[in-house]
PDB file of N, CA and C in Angstrom:
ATOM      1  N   UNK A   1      19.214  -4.459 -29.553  1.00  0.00           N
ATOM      2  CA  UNK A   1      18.427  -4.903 -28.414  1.00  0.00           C
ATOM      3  C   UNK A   1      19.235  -4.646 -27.143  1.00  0.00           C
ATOM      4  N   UNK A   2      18.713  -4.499 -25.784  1.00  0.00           N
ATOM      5  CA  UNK A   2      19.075  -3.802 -25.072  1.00  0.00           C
ATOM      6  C   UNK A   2      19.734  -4.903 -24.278  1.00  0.00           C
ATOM      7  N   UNK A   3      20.944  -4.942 -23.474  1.00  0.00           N
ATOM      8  CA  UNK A   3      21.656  -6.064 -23.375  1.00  0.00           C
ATOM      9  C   UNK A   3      21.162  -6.228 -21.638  1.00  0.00           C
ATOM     10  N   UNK A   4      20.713  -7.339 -20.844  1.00  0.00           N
ATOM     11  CA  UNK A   4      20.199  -8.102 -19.983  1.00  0.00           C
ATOM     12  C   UNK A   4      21.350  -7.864 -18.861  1.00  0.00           C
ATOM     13  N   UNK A   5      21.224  -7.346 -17.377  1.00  0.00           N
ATOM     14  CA  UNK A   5      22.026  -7.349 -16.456  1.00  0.00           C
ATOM     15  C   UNK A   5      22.510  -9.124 -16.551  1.00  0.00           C
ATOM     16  N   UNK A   6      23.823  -9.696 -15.924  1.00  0.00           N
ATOM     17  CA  UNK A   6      24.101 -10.482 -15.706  1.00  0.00           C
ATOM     18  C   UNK A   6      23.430 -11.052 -14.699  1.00  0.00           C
ATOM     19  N   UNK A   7      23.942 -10.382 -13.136  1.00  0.00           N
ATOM     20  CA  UNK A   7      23.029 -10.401 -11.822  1.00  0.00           C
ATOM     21  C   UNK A   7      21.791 -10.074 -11.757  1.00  0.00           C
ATOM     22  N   UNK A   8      21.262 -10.403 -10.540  1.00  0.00           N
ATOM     23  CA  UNK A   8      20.575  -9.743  -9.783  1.00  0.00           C
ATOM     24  C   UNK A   8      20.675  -8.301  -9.683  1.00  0.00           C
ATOM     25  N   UNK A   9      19.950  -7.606 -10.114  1.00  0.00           N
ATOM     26  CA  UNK A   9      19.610  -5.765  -9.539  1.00  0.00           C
ATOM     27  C   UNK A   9      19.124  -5.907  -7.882  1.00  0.00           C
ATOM     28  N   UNK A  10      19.663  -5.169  -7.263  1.00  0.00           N
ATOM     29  CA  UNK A  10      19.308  -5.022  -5.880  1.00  0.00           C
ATOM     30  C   UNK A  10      18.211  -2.939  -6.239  1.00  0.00           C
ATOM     31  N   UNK A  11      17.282  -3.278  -5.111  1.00  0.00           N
ATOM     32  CA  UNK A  11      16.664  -2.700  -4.880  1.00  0.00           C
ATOM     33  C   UNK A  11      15.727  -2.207  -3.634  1.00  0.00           C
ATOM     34  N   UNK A  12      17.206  -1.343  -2.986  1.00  0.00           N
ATOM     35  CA  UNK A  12      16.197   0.101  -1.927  1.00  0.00           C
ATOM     36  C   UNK A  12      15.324   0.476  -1.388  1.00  0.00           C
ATOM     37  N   UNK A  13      14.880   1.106  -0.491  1.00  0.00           N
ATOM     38  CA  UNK A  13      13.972   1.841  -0.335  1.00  0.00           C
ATOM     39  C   UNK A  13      14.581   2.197   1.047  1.00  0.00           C
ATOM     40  N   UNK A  14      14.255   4.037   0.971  1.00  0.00           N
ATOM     41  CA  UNK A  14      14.655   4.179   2.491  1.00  0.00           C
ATOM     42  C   UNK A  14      13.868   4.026   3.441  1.00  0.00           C
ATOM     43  N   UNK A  15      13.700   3.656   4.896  1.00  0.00           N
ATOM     44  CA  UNK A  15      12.812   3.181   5.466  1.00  0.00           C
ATOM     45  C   UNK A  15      11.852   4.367   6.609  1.00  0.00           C
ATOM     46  N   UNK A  16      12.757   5.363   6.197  1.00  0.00           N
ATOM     47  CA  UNK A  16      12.299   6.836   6.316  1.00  0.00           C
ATOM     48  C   UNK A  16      10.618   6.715   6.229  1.00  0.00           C
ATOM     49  N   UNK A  17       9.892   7.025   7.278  1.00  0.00           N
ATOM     50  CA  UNK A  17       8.359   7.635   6.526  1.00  0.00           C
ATOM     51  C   UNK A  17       7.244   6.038   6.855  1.00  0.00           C
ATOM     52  N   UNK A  18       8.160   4.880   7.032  1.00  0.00           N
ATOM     53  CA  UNK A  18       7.249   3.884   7.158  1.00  0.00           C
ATOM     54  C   UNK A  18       6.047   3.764   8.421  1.00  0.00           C
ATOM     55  N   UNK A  19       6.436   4.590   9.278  1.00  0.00           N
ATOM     56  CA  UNK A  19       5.464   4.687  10.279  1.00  0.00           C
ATOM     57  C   UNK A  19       4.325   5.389   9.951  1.00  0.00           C
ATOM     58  N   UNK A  20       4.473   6.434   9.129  1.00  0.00           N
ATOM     59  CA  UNK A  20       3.297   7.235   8.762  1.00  0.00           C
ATOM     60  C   UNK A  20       2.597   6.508   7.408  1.00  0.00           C
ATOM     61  N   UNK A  21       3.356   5.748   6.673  1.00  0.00           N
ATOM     62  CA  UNK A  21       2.494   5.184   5.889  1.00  0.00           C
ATOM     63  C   UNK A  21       1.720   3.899   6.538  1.00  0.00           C
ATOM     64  N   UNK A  22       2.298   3.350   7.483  1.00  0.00           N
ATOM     65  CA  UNK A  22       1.574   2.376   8.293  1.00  0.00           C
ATOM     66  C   UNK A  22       0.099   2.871   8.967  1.00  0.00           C
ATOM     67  N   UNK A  23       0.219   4.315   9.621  1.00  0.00           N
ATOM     68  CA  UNK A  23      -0.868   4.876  10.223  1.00  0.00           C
ATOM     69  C   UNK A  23      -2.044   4.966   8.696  1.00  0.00           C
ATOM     70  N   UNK A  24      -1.378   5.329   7.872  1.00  0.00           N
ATOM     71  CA  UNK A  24      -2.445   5.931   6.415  1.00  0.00           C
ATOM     72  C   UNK A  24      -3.186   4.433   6.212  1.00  0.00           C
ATOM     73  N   UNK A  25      -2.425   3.025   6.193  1.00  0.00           N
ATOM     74  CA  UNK A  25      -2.990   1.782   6.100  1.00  0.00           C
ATOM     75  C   UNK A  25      -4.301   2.090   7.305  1.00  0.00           C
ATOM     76  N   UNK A  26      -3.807   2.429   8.391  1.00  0.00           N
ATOM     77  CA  UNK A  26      -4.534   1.546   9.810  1.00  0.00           C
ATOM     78  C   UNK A  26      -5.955   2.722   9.692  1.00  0.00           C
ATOM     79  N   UNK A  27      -5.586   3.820   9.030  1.00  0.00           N
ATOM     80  CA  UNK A  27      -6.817   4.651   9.183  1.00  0.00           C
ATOM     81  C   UNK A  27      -7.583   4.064   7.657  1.00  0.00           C
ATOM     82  N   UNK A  28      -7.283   3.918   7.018  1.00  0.00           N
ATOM     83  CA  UNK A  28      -7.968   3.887   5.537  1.00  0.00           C
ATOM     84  C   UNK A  28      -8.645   2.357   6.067  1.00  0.00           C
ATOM     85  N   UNK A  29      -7.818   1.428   6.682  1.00  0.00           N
ATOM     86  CA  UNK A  29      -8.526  -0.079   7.097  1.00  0.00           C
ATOM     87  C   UNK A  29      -9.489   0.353   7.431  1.00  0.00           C
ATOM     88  N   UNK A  30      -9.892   1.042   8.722  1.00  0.00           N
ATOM     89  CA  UNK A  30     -11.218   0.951   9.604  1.00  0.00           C
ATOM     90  C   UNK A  30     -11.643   1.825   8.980  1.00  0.00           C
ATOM     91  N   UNK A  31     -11.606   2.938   8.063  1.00  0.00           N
ATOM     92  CA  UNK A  31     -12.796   3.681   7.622  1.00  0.00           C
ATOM     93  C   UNK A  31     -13.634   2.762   6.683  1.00  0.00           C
ATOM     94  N   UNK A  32     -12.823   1.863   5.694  1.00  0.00           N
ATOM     95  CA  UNK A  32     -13.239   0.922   4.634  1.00  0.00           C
ATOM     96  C   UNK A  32     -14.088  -0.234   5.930  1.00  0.00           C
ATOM     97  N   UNK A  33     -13.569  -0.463   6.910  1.00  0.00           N
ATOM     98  CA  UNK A  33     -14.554  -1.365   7.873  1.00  0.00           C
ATOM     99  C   UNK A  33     -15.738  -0.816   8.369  1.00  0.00           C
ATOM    100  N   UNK A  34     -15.659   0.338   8.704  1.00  0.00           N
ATOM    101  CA  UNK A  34     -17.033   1.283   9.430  1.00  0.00           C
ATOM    102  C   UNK A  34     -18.061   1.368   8.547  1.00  0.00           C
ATOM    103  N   UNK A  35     -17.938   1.482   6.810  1.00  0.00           N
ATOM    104  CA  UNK A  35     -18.773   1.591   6.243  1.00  0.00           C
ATOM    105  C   UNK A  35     -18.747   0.082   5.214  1.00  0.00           C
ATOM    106  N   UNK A  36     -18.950  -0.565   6.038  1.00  0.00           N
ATOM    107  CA  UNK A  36     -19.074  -1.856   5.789  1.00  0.00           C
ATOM    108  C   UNK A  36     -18.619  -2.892   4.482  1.00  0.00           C
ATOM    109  N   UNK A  37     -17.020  -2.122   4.506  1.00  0.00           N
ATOM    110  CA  UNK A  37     -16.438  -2.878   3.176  1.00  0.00           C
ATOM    111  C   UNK A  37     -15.540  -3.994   3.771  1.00  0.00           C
ATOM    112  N   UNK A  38     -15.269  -4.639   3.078  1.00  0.00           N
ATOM    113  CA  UNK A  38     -13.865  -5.400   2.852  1.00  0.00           C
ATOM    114  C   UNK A  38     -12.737  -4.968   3.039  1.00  0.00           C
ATOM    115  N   UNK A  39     -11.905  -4.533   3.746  1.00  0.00           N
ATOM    116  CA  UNK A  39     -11.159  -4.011   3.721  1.00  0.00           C
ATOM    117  C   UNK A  39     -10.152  -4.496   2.753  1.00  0.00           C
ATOM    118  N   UNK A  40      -9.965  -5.699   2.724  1.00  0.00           N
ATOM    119  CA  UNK A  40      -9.023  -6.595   1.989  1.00  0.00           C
ATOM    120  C   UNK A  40      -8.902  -6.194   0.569  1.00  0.00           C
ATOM    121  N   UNK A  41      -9.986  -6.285   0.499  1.00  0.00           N
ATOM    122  CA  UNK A  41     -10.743  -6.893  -1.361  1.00  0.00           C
ATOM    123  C   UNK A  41     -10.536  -5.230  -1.944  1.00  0.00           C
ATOM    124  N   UNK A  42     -10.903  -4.301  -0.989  1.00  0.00           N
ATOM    125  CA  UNK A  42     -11.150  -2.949  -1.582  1.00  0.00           C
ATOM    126  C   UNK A  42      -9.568  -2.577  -1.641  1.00  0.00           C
ATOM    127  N   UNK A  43      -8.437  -2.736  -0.776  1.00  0.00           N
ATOM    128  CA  UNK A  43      -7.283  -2.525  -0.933  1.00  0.00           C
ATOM    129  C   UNK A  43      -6.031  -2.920  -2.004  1.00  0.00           C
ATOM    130  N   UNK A  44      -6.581  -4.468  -2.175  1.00  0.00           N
ATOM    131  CA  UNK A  44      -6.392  -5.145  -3.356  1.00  0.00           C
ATOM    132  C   UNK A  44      -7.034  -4.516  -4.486  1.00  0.00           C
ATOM    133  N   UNK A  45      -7.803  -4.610  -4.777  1.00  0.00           N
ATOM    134  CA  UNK A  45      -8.367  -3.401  -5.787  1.00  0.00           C
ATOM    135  C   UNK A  45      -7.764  -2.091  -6.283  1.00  0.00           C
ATOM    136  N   UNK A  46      -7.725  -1.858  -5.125  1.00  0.00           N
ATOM    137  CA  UNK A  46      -6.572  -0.529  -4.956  1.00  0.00           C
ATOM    138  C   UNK A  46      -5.087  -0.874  -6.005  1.00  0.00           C
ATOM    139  N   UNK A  47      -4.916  -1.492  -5.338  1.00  0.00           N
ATOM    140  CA  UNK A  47      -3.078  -1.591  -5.096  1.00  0.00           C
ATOM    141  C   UNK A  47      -3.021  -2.501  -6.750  1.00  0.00           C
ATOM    142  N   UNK A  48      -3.904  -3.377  -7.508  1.00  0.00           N
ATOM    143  CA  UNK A  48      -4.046  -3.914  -8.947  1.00  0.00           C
ATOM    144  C   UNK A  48      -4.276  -2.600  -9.680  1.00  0.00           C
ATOM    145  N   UNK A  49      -5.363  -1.544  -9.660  1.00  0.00           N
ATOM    146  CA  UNK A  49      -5.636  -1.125 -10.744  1.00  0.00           C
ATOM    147  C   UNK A  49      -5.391   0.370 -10.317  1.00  0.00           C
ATOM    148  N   UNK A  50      -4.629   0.961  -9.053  1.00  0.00           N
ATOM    149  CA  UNK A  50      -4.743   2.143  -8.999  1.00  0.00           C
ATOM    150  C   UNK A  50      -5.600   2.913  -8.750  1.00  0.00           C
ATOM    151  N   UNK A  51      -6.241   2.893  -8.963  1.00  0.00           N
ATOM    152  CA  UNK A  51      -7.950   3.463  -8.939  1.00  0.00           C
ATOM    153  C   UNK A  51      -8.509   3.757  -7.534  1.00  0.00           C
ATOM    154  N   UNK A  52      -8.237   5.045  -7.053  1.00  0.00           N
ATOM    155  CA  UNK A  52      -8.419   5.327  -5.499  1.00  0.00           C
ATOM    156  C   UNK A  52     -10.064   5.181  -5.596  1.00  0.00           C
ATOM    157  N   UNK A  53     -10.950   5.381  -6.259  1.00  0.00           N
ATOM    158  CA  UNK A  53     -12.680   5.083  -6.271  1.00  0.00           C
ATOM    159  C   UNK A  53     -12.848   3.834  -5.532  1.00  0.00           C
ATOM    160  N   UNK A  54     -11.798   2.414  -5.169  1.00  0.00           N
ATOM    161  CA  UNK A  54     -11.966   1.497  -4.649  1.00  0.00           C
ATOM    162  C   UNK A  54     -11.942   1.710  -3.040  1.00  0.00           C
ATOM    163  N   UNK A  55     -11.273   3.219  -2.887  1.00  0.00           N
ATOM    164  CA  UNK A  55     -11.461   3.422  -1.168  1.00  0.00           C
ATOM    165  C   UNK A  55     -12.517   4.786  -0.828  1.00  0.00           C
ATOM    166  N   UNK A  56     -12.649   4.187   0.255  1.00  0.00           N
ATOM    167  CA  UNK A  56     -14.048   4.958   0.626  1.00  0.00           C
ATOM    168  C   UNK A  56     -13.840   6.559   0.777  1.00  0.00           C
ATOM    169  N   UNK A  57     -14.288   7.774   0.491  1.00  0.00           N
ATOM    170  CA  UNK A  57     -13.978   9.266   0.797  1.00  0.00           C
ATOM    171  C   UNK A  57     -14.217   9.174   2.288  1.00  0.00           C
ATOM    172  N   UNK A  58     -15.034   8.424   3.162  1.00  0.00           N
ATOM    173  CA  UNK A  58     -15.390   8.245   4.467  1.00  0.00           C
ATOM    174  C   UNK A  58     -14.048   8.690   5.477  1.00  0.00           C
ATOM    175  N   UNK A  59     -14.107   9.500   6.484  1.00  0.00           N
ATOM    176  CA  UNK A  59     -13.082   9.985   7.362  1.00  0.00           C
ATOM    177  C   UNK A  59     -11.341  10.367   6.314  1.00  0.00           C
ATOM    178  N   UNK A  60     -11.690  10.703   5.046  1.00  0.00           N
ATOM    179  CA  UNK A  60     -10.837  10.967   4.440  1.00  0.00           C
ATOM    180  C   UNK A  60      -9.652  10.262   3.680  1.00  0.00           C
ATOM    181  N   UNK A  61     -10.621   8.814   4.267  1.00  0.00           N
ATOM    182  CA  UNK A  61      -9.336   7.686   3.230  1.00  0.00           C
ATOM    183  C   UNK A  61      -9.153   7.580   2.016  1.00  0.00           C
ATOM    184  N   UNK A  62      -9.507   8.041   1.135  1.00  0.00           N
ATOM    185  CA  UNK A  62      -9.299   8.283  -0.162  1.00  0.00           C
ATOM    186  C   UNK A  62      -8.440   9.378  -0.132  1.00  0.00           C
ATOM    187  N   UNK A  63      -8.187  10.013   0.033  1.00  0.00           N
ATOM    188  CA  UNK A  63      -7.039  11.641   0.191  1.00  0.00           C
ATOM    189  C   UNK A  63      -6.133  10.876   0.846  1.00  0.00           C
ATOM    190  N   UNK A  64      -6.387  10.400   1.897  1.00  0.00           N
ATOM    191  CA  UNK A  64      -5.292   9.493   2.324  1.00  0.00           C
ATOM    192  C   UNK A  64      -4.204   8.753   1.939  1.00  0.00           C
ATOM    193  N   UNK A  65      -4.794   8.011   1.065  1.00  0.00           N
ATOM    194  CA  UNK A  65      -4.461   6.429   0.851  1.00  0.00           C
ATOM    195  C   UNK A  65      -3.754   7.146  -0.253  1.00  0.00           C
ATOM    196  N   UNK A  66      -3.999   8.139  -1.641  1.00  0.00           N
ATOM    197  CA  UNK A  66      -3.679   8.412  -2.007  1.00  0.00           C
ATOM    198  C   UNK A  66      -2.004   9.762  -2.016  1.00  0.00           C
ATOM    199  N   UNK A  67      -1.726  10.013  -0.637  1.00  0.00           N
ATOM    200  CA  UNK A  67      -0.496  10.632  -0.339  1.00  0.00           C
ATOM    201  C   UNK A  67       0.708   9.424  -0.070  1.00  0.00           C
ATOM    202  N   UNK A  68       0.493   8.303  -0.571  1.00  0.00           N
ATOM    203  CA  UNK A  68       1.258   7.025  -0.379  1.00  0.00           C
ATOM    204  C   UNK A  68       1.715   6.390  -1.470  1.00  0.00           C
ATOM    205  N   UNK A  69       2.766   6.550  -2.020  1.00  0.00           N
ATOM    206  CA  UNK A  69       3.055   5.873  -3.647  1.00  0.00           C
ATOM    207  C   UNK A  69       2.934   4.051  -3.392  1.00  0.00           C
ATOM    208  N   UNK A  70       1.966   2.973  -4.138  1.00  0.00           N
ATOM    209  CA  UNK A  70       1.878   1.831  -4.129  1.00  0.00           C
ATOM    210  C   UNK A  70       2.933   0.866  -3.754  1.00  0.00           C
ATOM    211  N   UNK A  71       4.130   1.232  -3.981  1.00  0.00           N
ATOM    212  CA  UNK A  71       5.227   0.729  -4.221  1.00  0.00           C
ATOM    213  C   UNK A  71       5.725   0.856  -2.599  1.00  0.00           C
ATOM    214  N   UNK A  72       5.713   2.081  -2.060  1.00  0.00           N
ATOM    215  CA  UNK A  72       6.089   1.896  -0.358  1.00  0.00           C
ATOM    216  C   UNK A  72       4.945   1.128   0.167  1.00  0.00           C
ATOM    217  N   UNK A  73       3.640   1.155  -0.174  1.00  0.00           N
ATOM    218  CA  UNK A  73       2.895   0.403   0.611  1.00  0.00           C
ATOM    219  C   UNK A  73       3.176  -1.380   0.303  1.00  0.00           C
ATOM    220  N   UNK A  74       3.767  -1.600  -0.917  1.00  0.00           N
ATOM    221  CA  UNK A  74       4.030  -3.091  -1.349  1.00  0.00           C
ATOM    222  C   UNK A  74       5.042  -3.432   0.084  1.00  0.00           C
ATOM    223  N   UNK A  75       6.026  -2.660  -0.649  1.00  0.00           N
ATOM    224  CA  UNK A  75       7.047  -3.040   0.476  1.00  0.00           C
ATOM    225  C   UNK A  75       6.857  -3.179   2.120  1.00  0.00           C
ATOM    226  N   UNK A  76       5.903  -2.010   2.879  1.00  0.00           N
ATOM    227  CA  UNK A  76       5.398  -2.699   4.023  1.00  0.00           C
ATOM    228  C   UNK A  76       4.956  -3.723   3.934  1.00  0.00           C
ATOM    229  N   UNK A  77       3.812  -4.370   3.314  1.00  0.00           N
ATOM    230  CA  UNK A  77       3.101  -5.443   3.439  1.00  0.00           C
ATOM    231  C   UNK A  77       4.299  -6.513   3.341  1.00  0.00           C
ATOM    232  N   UNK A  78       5.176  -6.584   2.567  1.00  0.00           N
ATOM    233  CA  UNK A  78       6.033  -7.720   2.480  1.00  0.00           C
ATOM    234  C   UNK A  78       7.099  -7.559   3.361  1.00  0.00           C
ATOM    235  N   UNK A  79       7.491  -6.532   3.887  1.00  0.00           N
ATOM    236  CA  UNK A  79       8.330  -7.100   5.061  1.00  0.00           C
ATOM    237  C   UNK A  79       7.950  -7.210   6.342  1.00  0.00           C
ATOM    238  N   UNK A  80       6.553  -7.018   6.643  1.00  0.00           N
ATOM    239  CA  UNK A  80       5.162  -7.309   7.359  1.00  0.00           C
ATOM    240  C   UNK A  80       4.696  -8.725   7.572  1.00  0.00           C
ATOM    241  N   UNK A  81       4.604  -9.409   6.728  1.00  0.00           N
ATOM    242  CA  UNK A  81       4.248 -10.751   6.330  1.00  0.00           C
ATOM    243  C   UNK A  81       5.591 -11.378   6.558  1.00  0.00           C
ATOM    244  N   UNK A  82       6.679 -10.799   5.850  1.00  0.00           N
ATOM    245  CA  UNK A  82       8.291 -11.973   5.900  1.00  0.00           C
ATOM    246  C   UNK A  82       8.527 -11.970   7.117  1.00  0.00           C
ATOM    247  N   UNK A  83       8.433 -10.850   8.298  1.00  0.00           N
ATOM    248  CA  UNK A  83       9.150 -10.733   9.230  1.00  0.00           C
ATOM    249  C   UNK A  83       8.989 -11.689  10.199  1.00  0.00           C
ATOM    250  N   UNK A  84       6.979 -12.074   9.997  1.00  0.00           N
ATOM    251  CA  UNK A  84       6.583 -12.449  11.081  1.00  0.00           C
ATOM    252  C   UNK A  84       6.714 -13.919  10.701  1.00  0.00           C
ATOM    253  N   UNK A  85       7.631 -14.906   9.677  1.00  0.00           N
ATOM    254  CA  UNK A  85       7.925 -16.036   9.294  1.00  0.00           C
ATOM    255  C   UNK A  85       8.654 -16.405  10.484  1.00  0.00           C
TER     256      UNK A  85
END
């Protein structure tokens, strides 16, 4: 059996690129708003099951949303939310 770090693992990310994934959020938001979704609910959707069909093809947010690995978009949202504590 595979033996358990002692510590804490620390874990990275370079912060390289966060502006443009911020713009891919702010455009995929209002296209999912213009055609009268949730933005919330449809992003969440997103970001649980992967499944880009939860964002709209509308002004190209689906192509979009999808040039963004889940994992950089986690990390905005949470140091988004922590910062403003």
């Amino acid at each position: 059996m595979p033996h358990a770090p002692e510590g804490t693992m620390s874990f990275r990310r370079s912060r390289d690129g966060q502006e443009a994934v911020k713009a891919i959020l702010d455009a995929v938001y209002h296209a999912l708003k213009e055609k009268g979704y949730d933005p919330i609910n449809q992003l969440v959707g997103y970001m649980i099951s992967g499944d880009p069909a939860y964002i709209t093809s509308y002004k190209n947010a689906r192509n979009l949303i999808c040039k963004v690995e889940r994992d950089e978009i986690l990390e905005i949202l949470f140091s988004s939310f922590l910062e403003r504590q």
